[in-house]
PDB file of N, CA and C in Angstrom:
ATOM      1  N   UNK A   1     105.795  49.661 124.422  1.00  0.00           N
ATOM      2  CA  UNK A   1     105.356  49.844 123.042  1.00  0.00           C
ATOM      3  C   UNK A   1     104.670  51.211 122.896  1.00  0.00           C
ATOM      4  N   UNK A   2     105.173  52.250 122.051  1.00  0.00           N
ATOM      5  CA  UNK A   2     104.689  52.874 122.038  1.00  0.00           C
ATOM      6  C   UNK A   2     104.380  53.227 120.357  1.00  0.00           C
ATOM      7  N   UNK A   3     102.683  54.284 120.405  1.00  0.00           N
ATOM      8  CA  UNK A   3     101.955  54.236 119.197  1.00  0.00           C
ATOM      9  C   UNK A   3     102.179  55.566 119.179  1.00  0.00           C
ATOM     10  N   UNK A   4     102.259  55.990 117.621  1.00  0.00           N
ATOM     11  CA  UNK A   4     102.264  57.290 116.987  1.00  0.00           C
ATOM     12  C   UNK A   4     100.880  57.603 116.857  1.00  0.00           C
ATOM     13  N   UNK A   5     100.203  58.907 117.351  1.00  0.00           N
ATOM     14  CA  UNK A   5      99.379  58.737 116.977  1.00  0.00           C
ATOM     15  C   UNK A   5      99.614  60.200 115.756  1.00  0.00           C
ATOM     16  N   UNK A   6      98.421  59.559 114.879  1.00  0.00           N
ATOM     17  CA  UNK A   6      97.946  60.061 113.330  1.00  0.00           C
ATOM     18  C   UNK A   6      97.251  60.827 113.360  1.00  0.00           C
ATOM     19  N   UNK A   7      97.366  62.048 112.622  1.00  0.00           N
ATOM     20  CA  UNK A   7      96.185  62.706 112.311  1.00  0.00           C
ATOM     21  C   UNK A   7      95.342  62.200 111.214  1.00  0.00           C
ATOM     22  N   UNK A   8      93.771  61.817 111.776  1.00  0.00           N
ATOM     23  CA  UNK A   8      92.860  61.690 110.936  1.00  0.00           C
ATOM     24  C   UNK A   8      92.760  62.286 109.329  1.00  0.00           C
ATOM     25  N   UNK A   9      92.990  61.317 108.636  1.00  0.00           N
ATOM     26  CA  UNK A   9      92.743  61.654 107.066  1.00  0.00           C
ATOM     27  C   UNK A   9      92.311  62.934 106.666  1.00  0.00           C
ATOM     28  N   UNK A  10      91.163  63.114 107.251  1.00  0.00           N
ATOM     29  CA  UNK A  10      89.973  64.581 106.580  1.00  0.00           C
ATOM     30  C   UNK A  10      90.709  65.867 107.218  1.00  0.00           C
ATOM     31  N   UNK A  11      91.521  65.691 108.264  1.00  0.00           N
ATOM     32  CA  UNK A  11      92.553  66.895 108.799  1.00  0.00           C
ATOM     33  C   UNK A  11      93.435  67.334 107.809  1.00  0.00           C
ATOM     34  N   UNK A  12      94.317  66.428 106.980  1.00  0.00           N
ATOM     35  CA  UNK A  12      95.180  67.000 106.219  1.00  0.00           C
ATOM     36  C   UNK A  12      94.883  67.659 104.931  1.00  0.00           C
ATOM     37  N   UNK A  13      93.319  66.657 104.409  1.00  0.00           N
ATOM     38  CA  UNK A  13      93.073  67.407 103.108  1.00  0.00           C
ATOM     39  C   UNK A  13      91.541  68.536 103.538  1.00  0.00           C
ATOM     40  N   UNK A  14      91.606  69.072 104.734  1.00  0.00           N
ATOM     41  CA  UNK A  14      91.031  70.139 105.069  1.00  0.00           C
ATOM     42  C   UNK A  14      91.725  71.261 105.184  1.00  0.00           C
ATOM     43  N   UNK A  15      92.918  70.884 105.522  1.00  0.00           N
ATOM     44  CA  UNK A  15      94.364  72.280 105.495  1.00  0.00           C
ATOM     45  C   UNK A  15      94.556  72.331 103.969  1.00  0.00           C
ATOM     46  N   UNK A  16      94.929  71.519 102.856  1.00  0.00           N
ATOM     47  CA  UNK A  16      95.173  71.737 101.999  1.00  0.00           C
ATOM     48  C   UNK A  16      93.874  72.211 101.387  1.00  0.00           C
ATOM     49  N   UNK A  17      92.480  71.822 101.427  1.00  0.00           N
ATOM     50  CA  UNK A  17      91.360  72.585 100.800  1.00  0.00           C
ATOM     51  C   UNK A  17      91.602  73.871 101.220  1.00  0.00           C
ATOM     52  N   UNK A  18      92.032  74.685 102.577  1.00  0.00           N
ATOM     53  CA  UNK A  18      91.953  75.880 103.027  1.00  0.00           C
ATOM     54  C   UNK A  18      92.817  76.514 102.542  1.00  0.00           C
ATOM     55  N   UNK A  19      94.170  75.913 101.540  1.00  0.00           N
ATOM     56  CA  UNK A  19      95.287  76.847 101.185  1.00  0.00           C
ATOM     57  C   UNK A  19      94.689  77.101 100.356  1.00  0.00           C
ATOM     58  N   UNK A  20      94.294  75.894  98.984  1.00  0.00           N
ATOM     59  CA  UNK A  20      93.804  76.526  98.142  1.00  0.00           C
ATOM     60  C   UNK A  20      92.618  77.229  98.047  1.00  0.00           C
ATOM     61  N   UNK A  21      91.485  77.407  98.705  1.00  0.00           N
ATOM     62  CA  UNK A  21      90.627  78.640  99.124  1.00  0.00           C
ATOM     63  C   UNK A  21      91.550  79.981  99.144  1.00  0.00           C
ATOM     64  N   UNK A  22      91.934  80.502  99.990  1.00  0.00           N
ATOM     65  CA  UNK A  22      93.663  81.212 100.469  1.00  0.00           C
ATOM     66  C   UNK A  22      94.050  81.762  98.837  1.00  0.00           C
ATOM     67  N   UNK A  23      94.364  80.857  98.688  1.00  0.00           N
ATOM     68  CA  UNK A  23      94.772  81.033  97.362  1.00  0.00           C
ATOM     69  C   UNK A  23      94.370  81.821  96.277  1.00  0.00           C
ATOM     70  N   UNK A  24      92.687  81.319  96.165  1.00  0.00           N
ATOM     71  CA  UNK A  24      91.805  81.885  95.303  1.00  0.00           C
ATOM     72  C   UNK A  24      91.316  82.537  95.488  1.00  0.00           C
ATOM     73  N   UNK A  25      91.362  83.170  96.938  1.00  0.00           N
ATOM     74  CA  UNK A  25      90.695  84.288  97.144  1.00  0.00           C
ATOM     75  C   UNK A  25      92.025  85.519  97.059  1.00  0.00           C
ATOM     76  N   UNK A  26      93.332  85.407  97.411  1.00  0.00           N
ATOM     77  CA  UNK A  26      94.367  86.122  96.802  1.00  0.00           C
ATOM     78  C   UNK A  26      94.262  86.765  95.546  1.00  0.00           C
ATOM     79  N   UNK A  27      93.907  85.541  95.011  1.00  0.00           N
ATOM     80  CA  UNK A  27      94.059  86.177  93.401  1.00  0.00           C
ATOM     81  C   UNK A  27      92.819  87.344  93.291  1.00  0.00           C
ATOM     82  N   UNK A  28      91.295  86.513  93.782  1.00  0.00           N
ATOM     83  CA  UNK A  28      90.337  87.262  93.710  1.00  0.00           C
ATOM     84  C   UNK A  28      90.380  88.556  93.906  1.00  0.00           C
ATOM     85  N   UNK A  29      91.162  89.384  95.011  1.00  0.00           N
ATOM     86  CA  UNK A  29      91.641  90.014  95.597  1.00  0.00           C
ATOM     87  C   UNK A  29      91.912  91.331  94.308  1.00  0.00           C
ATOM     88  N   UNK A  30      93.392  90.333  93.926  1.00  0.00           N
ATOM     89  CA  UNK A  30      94.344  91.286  92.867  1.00  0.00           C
ATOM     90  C   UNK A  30      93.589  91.277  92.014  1.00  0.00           C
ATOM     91  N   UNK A  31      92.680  90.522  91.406  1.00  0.00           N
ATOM     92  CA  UNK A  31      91.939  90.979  90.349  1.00  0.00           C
ATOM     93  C   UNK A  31      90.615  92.086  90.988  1.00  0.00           C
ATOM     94  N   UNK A  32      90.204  92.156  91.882  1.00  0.00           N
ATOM     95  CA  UNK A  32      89.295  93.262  92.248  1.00  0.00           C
ATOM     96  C   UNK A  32      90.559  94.623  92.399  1.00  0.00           C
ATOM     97  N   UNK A  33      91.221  94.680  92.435  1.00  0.00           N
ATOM     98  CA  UNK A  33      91.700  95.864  93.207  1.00  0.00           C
ATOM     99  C   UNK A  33      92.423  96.292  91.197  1.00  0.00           C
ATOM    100  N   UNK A  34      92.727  95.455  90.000  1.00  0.00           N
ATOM    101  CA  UNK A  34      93.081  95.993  89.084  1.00  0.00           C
ATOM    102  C   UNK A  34      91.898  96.407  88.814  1.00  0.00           C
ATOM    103  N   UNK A  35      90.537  95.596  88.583  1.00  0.00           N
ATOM    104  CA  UNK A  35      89.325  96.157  88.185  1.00  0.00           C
ATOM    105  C   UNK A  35      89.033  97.379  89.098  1.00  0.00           C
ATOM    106  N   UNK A  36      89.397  97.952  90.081  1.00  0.00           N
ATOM    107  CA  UNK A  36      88.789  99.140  90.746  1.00  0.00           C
ATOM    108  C   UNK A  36      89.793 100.396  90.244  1.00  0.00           C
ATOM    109  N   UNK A  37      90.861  99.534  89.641  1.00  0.00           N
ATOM    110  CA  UNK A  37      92.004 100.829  88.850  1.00  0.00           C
ATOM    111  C   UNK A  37      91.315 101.534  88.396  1.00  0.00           C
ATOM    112  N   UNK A  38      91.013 100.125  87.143  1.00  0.00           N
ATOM    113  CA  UNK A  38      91.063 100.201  85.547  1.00  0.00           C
ATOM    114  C   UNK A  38      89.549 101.250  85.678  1.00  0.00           C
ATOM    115  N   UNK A  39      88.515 101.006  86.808  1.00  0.00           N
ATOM    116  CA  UNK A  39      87.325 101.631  86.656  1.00  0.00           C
ATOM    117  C   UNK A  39      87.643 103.077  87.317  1.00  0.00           C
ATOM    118  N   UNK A  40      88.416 103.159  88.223  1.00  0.00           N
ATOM    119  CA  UNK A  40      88.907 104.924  88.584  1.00  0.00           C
ATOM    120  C   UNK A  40      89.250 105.650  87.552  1.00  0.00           C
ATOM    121  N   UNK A  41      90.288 105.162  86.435  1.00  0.00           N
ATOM    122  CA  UNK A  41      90.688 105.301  85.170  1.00  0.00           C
ATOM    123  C   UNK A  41      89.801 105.989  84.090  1.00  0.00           C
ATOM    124  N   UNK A  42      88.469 105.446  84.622  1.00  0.00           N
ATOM    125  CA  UNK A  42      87.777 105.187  83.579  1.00  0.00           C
ATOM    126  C   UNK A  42      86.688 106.654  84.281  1.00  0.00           C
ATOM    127  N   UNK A  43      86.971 107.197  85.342  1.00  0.00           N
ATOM    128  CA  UNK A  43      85.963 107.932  86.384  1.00  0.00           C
ATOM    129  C   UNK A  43      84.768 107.197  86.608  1.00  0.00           C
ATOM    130  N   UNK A  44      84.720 105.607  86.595  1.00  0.00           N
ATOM    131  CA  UNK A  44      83.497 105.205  87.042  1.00  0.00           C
ATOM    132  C   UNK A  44      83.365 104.911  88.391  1.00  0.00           C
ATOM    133  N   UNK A  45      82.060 104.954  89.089  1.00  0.00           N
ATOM    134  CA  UNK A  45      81.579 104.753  90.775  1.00  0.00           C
ATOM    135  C   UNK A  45      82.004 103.328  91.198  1.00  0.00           C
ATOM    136  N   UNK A  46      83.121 103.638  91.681  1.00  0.00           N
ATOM    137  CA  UNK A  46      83.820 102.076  92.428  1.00  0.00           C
ATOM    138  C   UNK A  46      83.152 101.787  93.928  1.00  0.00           C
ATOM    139  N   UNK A  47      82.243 102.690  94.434  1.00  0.00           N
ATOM    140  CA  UNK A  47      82.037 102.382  95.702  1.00  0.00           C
ATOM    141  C   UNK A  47      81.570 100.885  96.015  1.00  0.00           C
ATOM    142  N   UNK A  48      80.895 100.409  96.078  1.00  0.00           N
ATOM    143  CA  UNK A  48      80.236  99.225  96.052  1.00  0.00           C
ATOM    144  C   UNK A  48      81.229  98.074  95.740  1.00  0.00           C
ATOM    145  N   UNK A  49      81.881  98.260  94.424  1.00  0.00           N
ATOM    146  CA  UNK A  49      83.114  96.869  94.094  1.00  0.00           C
ATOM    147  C   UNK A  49      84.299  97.391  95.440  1.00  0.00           C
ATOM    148  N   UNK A  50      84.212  98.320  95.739  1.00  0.00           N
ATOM    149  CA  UNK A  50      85.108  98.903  96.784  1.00  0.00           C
ATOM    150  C   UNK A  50      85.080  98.305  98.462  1.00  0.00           C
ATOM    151  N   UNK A  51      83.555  98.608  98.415  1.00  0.00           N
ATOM    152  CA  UNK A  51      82.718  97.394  99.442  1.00  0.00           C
ATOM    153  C   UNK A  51      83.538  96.416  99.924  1.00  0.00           C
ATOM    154  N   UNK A  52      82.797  95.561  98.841  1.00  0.00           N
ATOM    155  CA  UNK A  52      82.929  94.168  98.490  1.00  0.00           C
ATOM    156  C   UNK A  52      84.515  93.516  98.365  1.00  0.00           C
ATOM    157  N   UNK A  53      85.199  94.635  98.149  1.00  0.00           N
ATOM    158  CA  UNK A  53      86.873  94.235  98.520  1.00  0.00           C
ATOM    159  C   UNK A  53      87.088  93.966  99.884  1.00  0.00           C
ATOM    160  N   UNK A  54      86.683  95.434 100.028  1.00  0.00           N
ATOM    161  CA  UNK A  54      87.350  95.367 101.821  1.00  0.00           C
ATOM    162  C   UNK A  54      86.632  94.118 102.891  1.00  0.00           C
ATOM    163  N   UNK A  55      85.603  94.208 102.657  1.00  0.00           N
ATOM    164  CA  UNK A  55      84.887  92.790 103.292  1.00  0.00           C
ATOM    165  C   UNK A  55      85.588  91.272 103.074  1.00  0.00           C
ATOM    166  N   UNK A  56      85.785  91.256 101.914  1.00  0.00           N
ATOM    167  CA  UNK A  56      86.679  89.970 101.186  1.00  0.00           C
ATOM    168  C   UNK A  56      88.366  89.733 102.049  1.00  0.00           C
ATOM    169  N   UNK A  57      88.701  90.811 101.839  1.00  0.00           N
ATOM    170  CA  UNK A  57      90.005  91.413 102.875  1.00  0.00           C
ATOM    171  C   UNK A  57      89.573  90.827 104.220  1.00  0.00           C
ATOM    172  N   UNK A  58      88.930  91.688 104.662  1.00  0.00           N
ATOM    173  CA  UNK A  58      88.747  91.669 106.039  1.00  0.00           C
ATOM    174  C   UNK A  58      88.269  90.455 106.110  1.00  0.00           C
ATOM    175  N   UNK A  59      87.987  89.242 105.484  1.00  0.00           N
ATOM    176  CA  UNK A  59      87.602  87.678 105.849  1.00  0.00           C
ATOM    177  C   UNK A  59      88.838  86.948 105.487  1.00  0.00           C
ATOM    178  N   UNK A  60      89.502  87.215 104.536  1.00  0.00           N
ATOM    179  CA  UNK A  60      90.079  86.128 104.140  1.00  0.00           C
ATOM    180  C   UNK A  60      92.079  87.082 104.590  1.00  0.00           C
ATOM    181  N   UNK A  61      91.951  87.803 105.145  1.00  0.00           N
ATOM    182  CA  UNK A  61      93.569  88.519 104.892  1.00  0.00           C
ATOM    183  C   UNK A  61      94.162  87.855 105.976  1.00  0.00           C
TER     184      UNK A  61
END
């Protein structure tokens, strides 16, 4: 007799919480990098939102 074993419940909807994290931080992403356009555009000091991208990147890429 042999048993399948299962992955524990909180495993599967911990991968799916992590896509959609993934997810939202993607978008977060594309929306920082149009806002750092639209503010070059504009000649305003992106350093700092510039920061705060690459850090975001560098955690979540």
């Amino acid at each position: 007799q042999t048993t399948k074993t299962e992955e524990p419940a909180w495993t599967e909807s911990r991968t799916t919480n992590m896509d959609m994290i993934k997810v939202h931080y993607r978008q977060l992403i594309k929306n920082m990098e149009r806002e750092i356009k639209t503010l070059k555009n504009k000649n305003k000091d992106t350093t700092t939102l510039a920061g705060h991208l690459n850090l975001i990147k560098t955690l979540w890429q």
